[in-house]
PDB file of N, CA and C in Angstrom:
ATOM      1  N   UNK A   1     168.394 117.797 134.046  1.00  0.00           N
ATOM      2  CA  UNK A   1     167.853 116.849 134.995  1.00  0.00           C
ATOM      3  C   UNK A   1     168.687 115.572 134.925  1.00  0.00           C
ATOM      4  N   UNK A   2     168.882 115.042 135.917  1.00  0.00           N
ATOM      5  CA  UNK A   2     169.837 113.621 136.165  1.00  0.00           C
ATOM      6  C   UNK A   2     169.055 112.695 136.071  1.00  0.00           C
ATOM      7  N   UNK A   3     169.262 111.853 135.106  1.00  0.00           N
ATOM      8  CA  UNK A   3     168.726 110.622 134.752  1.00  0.00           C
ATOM      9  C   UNK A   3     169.145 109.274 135.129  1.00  0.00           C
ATOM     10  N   UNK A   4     168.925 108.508 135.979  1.00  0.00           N
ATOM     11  CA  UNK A   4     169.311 107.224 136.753  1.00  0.00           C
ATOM     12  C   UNK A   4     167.913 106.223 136.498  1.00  0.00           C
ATOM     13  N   UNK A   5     168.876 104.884 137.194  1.00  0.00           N
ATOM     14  CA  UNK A   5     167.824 103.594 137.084  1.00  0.00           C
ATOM     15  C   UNK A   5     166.988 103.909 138.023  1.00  0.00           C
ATOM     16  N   UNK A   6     166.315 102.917 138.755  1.00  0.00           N
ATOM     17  CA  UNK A   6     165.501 102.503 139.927  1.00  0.00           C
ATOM     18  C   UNK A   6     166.962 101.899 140.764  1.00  0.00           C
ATOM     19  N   UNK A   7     167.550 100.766 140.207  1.00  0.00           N
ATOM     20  CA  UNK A   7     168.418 100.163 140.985  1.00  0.00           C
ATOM     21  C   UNK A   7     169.421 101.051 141.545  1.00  0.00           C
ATOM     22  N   UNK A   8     170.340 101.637 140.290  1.00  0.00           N
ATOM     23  CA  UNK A   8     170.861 102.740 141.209  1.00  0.00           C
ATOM     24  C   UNK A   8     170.628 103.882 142.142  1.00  0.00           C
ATOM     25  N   UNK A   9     169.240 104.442 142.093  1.00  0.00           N
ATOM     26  CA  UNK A   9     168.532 104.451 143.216  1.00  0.00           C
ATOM     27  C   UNK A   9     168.634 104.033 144.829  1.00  0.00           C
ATOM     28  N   UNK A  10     168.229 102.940 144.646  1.00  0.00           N
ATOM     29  CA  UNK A  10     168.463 101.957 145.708  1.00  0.00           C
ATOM     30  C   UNK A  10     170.034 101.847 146.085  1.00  0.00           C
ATOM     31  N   UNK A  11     170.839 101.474 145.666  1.00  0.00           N
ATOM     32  CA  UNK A  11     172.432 101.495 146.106  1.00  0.00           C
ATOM     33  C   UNK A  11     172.639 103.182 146.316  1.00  0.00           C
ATOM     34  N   UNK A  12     172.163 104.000 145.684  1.00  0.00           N
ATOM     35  CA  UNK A  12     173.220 105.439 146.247  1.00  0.00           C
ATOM     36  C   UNK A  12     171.791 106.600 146.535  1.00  0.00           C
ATOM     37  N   UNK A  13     171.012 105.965 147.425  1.00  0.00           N
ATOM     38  CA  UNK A  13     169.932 106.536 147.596  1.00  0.00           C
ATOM     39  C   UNK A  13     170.327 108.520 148.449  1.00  0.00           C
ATOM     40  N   UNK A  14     171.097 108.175 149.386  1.00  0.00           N
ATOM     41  CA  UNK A  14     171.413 109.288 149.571  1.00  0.00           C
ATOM     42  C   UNK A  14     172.486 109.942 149.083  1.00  0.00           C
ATOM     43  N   UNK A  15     172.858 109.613 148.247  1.00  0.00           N
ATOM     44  CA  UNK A  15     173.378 110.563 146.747  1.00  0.00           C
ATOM     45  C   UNK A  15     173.045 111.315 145.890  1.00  0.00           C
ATOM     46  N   UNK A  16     171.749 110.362 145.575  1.00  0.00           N
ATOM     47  CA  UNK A  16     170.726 111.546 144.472  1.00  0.00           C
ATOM     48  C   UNK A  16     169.258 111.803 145.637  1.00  0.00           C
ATOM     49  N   UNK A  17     169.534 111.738 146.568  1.00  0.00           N
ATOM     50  CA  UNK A  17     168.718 112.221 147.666  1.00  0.00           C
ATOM     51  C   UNK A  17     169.015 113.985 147.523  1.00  0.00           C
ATOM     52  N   UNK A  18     170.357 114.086 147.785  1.00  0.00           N
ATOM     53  CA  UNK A  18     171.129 115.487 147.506  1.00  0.00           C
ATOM     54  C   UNK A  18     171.082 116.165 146.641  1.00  0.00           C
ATOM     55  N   UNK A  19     171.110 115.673 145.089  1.00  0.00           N
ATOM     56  CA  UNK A  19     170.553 115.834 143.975  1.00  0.00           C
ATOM     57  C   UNK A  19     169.038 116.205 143.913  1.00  0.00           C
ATOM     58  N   UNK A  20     168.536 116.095 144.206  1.00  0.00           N
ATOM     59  CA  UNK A  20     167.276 115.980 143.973  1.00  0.00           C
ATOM     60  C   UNK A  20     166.712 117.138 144.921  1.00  0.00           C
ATOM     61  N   UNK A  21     167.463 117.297 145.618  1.00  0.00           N
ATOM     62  CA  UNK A  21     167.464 118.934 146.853  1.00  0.00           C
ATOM     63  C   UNK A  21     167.588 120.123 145.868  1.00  0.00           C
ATOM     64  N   UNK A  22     168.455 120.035 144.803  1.00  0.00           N
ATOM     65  CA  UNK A  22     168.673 121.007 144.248  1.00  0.00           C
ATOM     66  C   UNK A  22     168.041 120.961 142.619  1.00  0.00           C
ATOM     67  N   UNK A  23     167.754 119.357 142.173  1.00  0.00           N
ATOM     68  CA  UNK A  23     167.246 119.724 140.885  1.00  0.00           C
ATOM     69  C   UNK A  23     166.315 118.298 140.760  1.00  0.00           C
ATOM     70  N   UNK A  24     165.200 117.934 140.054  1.00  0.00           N
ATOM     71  CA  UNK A  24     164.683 116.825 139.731  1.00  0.00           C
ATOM     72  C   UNK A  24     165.785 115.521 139.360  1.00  0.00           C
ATOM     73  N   UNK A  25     165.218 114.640 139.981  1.00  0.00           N
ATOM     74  CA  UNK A  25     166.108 113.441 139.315  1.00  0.00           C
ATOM     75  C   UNK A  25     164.789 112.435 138.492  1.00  0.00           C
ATOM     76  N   UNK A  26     165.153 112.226 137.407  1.00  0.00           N
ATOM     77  CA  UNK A  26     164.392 111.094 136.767  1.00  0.00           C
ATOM     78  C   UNK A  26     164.956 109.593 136.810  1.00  0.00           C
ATOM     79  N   UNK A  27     164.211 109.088 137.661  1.00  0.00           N
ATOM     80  CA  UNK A  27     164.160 107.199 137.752  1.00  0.00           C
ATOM     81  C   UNK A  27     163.673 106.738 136.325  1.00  0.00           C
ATOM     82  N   UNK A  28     164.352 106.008 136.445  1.00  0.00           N
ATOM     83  CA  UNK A  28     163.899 105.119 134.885  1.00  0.00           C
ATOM     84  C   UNK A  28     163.955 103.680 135.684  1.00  0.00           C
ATOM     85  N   UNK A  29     162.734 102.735 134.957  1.00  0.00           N
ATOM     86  CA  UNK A  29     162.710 101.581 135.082  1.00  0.00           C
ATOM     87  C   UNK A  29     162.584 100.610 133.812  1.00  0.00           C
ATOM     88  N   UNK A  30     163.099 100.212 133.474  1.00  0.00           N
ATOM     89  CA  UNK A  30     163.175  98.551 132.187  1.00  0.00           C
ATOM     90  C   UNK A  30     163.180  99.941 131.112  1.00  0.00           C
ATOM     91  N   UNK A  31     164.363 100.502 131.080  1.00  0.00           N
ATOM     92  CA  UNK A  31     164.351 101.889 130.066  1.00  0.00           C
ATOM     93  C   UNK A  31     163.673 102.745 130.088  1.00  0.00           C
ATOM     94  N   UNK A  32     162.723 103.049 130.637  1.00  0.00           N
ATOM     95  CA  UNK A  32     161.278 103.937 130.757  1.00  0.00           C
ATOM     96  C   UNK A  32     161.476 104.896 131.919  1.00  0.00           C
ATOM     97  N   UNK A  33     161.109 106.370 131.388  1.00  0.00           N
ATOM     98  CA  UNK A  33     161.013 107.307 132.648  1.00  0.00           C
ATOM     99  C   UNK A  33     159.740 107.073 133.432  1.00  0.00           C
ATOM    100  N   UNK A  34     160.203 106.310 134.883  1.00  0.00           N
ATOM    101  CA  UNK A  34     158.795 106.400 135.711  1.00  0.00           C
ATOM    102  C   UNK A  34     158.321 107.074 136.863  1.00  0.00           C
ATOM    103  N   UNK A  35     159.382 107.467 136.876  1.00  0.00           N
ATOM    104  CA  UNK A  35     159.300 108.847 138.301  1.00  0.00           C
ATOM    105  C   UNK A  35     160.223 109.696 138.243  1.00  0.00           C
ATOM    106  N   UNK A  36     160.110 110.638 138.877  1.00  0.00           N
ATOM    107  CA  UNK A  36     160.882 112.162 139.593  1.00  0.00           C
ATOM    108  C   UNK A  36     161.069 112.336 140.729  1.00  0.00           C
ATOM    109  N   UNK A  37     161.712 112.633 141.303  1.00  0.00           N
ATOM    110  CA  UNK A  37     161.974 112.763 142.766  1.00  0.00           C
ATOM    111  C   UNK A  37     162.336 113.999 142.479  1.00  0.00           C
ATOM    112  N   UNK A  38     161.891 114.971 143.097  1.00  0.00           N
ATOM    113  CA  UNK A  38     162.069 116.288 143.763  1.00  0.00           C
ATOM    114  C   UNK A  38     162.315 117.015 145.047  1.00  0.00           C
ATOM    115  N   UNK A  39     162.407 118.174 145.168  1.00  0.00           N
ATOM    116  CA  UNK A  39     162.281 118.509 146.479  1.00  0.00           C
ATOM    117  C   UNK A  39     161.169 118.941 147.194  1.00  0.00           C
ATOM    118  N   UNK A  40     160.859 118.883 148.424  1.00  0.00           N
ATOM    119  CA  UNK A  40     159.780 119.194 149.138  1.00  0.00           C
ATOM    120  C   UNK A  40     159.443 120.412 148.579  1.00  0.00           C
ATOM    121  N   UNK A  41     160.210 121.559 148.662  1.00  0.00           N
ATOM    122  CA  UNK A  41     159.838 122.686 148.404  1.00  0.00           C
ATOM    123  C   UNK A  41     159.422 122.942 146.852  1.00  0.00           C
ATOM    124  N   UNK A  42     160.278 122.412 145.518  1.00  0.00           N
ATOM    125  CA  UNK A  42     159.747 122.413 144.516  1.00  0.00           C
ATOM    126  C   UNK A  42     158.293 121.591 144.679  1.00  0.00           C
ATOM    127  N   UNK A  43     158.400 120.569 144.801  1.00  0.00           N
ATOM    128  CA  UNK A  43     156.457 120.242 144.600  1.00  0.00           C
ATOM    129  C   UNK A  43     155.684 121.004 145.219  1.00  0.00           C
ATOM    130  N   UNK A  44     155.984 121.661 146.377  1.00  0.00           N
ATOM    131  CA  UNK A  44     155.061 122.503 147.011  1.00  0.00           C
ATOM    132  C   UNK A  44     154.703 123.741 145.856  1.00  0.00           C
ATOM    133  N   UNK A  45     155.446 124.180 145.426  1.00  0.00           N
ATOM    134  CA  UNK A  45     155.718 125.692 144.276  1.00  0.00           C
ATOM    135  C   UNK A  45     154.908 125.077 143.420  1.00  0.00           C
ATOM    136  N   UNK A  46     155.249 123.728 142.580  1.00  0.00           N
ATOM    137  CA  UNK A  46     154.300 123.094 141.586  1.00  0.00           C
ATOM    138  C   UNK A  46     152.864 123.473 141.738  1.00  0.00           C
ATOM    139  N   UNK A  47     152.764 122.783 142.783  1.00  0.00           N
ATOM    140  CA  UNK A  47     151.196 122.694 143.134  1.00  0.00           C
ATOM    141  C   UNK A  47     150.461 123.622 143.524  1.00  0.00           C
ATOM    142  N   UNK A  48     151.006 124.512 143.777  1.00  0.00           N
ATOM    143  CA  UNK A  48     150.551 125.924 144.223  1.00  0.00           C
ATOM    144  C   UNK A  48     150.165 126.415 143.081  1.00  0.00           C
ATOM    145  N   UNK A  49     150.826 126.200 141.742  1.00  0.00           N
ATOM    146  CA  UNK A  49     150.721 126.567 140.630  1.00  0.00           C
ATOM    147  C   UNK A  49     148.920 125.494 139.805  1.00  0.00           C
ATOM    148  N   UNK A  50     149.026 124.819 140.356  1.00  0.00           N
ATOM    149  CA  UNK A  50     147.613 124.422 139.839  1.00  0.00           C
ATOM    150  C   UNK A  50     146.488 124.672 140.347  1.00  0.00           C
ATOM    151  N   UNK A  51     145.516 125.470 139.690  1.00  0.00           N
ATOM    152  CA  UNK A  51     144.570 126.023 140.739  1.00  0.00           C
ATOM    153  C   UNK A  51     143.113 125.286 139.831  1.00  0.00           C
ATOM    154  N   UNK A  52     143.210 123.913 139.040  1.00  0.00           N
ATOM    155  CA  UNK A  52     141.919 123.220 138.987  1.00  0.00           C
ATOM    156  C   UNK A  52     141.774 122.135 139.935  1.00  0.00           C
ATOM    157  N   UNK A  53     140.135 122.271 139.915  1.00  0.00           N
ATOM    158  CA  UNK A  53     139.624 121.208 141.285  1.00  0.00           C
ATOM    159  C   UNK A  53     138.582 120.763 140.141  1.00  0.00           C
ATOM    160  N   UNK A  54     138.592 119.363 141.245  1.00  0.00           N
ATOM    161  CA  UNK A  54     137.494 118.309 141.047  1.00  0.00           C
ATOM    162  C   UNK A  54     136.384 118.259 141.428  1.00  0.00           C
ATOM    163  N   UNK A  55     134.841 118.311 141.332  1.00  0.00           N
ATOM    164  CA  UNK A  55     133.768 118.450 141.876  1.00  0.00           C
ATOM    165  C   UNK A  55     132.599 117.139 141.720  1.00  0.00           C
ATOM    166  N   UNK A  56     132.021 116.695 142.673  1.00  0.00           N
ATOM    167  CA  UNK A  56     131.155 115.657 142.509  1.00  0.00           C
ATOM    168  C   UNK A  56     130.079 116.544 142.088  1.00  0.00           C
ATOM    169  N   UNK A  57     129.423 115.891 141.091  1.00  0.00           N
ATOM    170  CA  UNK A  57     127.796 116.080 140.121  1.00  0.00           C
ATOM    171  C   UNK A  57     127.236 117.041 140.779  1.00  0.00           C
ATOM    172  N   UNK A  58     126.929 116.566 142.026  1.00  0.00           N
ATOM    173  CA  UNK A  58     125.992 117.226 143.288  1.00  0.00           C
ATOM    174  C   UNK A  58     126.274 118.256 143.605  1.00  0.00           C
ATOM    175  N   UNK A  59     127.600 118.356 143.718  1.00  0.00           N
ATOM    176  CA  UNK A  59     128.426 119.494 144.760  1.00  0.00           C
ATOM    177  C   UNK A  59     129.022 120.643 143.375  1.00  0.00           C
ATOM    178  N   UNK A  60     128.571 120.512 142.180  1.00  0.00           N
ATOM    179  CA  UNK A  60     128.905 122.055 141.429  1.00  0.00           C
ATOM    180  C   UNK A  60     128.567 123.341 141.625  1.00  0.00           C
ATOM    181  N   UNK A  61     129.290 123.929 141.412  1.00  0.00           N
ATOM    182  CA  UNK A  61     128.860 125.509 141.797  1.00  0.00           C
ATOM    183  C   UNK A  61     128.337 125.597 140.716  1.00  0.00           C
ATOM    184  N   UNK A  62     127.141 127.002 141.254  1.00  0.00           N
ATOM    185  CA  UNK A  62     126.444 127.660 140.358  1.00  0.00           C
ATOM    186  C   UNK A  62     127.193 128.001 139.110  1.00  0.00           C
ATOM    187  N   UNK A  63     128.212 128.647 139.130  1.00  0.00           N
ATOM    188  CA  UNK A  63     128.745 129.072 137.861  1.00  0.00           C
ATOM    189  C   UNK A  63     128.966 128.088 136.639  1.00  0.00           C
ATOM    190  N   UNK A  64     129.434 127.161 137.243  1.00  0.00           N
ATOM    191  CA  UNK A  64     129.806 125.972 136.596  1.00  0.00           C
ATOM    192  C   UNK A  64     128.470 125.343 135.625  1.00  0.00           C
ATOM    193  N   UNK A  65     127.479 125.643 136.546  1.00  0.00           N
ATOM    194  CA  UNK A  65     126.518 124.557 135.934  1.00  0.00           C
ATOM    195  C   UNK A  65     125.642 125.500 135.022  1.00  0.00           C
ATOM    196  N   UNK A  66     125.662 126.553 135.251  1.00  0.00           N
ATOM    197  CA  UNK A  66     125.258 127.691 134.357  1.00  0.00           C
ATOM    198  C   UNK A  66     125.701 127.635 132.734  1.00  0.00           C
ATOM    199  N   UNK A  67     127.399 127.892 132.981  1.00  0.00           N
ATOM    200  CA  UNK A  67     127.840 127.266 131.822  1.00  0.00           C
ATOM    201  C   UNK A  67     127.769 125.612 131.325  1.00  0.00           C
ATOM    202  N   UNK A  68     127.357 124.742 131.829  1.00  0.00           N
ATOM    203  CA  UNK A  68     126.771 123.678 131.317  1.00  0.00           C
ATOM    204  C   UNK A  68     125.831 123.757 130.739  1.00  0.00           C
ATOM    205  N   UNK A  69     124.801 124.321 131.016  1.00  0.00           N
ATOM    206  CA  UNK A  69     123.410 124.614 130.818  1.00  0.00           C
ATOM    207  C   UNK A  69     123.438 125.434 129.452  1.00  0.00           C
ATOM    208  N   UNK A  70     124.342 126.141 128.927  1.00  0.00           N
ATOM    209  CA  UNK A  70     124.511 126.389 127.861  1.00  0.00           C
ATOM    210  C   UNK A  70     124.736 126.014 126.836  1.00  0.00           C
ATOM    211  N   UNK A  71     125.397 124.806 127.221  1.00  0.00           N
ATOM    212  CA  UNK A  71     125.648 123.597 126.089  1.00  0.00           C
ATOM    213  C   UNK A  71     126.743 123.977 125.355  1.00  0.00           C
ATOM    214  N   UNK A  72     127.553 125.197 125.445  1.00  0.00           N
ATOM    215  CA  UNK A  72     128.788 125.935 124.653  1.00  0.00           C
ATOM    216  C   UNK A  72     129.740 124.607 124.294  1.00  0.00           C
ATOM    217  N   UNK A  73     130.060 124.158 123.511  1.00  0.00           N
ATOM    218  CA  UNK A  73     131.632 123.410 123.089  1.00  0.00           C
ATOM    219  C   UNK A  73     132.782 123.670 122.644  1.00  0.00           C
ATOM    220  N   UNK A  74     132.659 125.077 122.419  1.00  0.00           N
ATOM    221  CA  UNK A  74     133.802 125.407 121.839  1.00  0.00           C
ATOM    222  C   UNK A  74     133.960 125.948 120.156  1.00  0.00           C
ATOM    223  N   UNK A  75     134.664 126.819 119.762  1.00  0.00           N
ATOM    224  CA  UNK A  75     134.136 126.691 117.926  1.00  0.00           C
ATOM    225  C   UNK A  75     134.113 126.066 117.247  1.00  0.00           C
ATOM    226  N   UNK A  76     133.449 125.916 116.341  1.00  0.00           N
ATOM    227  CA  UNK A  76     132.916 124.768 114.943  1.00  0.00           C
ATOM    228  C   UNK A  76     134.697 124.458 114.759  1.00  0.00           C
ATOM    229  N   UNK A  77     135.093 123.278 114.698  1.00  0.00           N
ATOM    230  CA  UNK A  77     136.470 122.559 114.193  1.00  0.00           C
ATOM    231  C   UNK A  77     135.915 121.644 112.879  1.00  0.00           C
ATOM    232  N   UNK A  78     135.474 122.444 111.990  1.00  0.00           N
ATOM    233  CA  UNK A  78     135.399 120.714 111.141  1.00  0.00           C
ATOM    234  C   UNK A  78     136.471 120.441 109.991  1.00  0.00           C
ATOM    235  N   UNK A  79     137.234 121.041 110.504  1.00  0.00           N
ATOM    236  CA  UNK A  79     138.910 120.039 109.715  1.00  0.00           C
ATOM    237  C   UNK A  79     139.252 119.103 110.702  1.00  0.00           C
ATOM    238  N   UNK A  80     138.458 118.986 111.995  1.00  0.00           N
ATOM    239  CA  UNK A  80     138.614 117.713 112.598  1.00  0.00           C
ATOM    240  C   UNK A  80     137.440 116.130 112.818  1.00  0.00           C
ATOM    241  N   UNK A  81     136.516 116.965 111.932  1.00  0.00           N
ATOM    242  CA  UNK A  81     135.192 115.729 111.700  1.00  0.00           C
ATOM    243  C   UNK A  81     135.945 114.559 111.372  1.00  0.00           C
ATOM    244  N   UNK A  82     136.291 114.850 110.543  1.00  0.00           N
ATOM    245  CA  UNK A  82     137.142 113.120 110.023  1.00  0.00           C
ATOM    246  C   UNK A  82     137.177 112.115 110.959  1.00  0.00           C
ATOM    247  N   UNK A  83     137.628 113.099 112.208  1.00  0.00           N
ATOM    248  CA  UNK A  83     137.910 112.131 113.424  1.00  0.00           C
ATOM    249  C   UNK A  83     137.030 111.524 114.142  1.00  0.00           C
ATOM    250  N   UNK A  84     135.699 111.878 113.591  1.00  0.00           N
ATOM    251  CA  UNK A  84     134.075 111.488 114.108  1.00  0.00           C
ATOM    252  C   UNK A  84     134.148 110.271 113.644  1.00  0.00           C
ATOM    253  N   UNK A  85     134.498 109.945 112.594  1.00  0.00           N
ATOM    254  CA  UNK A  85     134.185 108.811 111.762  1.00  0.00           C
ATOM    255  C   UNK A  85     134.607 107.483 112.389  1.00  0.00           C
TER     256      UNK A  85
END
């Protein structure tokens, strides 16, 4: 992945415009990675790939709230109690 500023960005925008057709480019700002620029078609593939949703209180499906109603958490971890403390 090609790693650039923000500023250079801005001066050779359709440079890594082209770049970024064919592979992620990472923006960095004040040293820090703060964005990606990709291609239309890769984020589309991304996101296709995530298949969790968000639900308001009200609006849960049955299944969902079924398993709530169970109260399940997961198995006993207590080599991580410590972290209760």
């Amino acid at each position: 992945m090609v790693t650039i500023t923000a500023a250079e960005l801005q001066k050779k925008f359709g440079q890594y415009r082209e770049i970024a057709i064919r592979e992620p480019v990472s923006i960095t700002h004040h040293g820090r990675e703060s964005l990606v620029v990709m291609s239309a078609q890769e984020y589309q593939r991304l996101k296709a790939l995530d298949t969790r949703r968000a639900y308001h209180a009200h609006a849960l499906p049955d299944e969902i709230l079924a398993e709530l109603d169970k109260g399940y958490q997961g198995e006993a971890t207590p080599e991580l109690d410590h972290l209760m403390k």
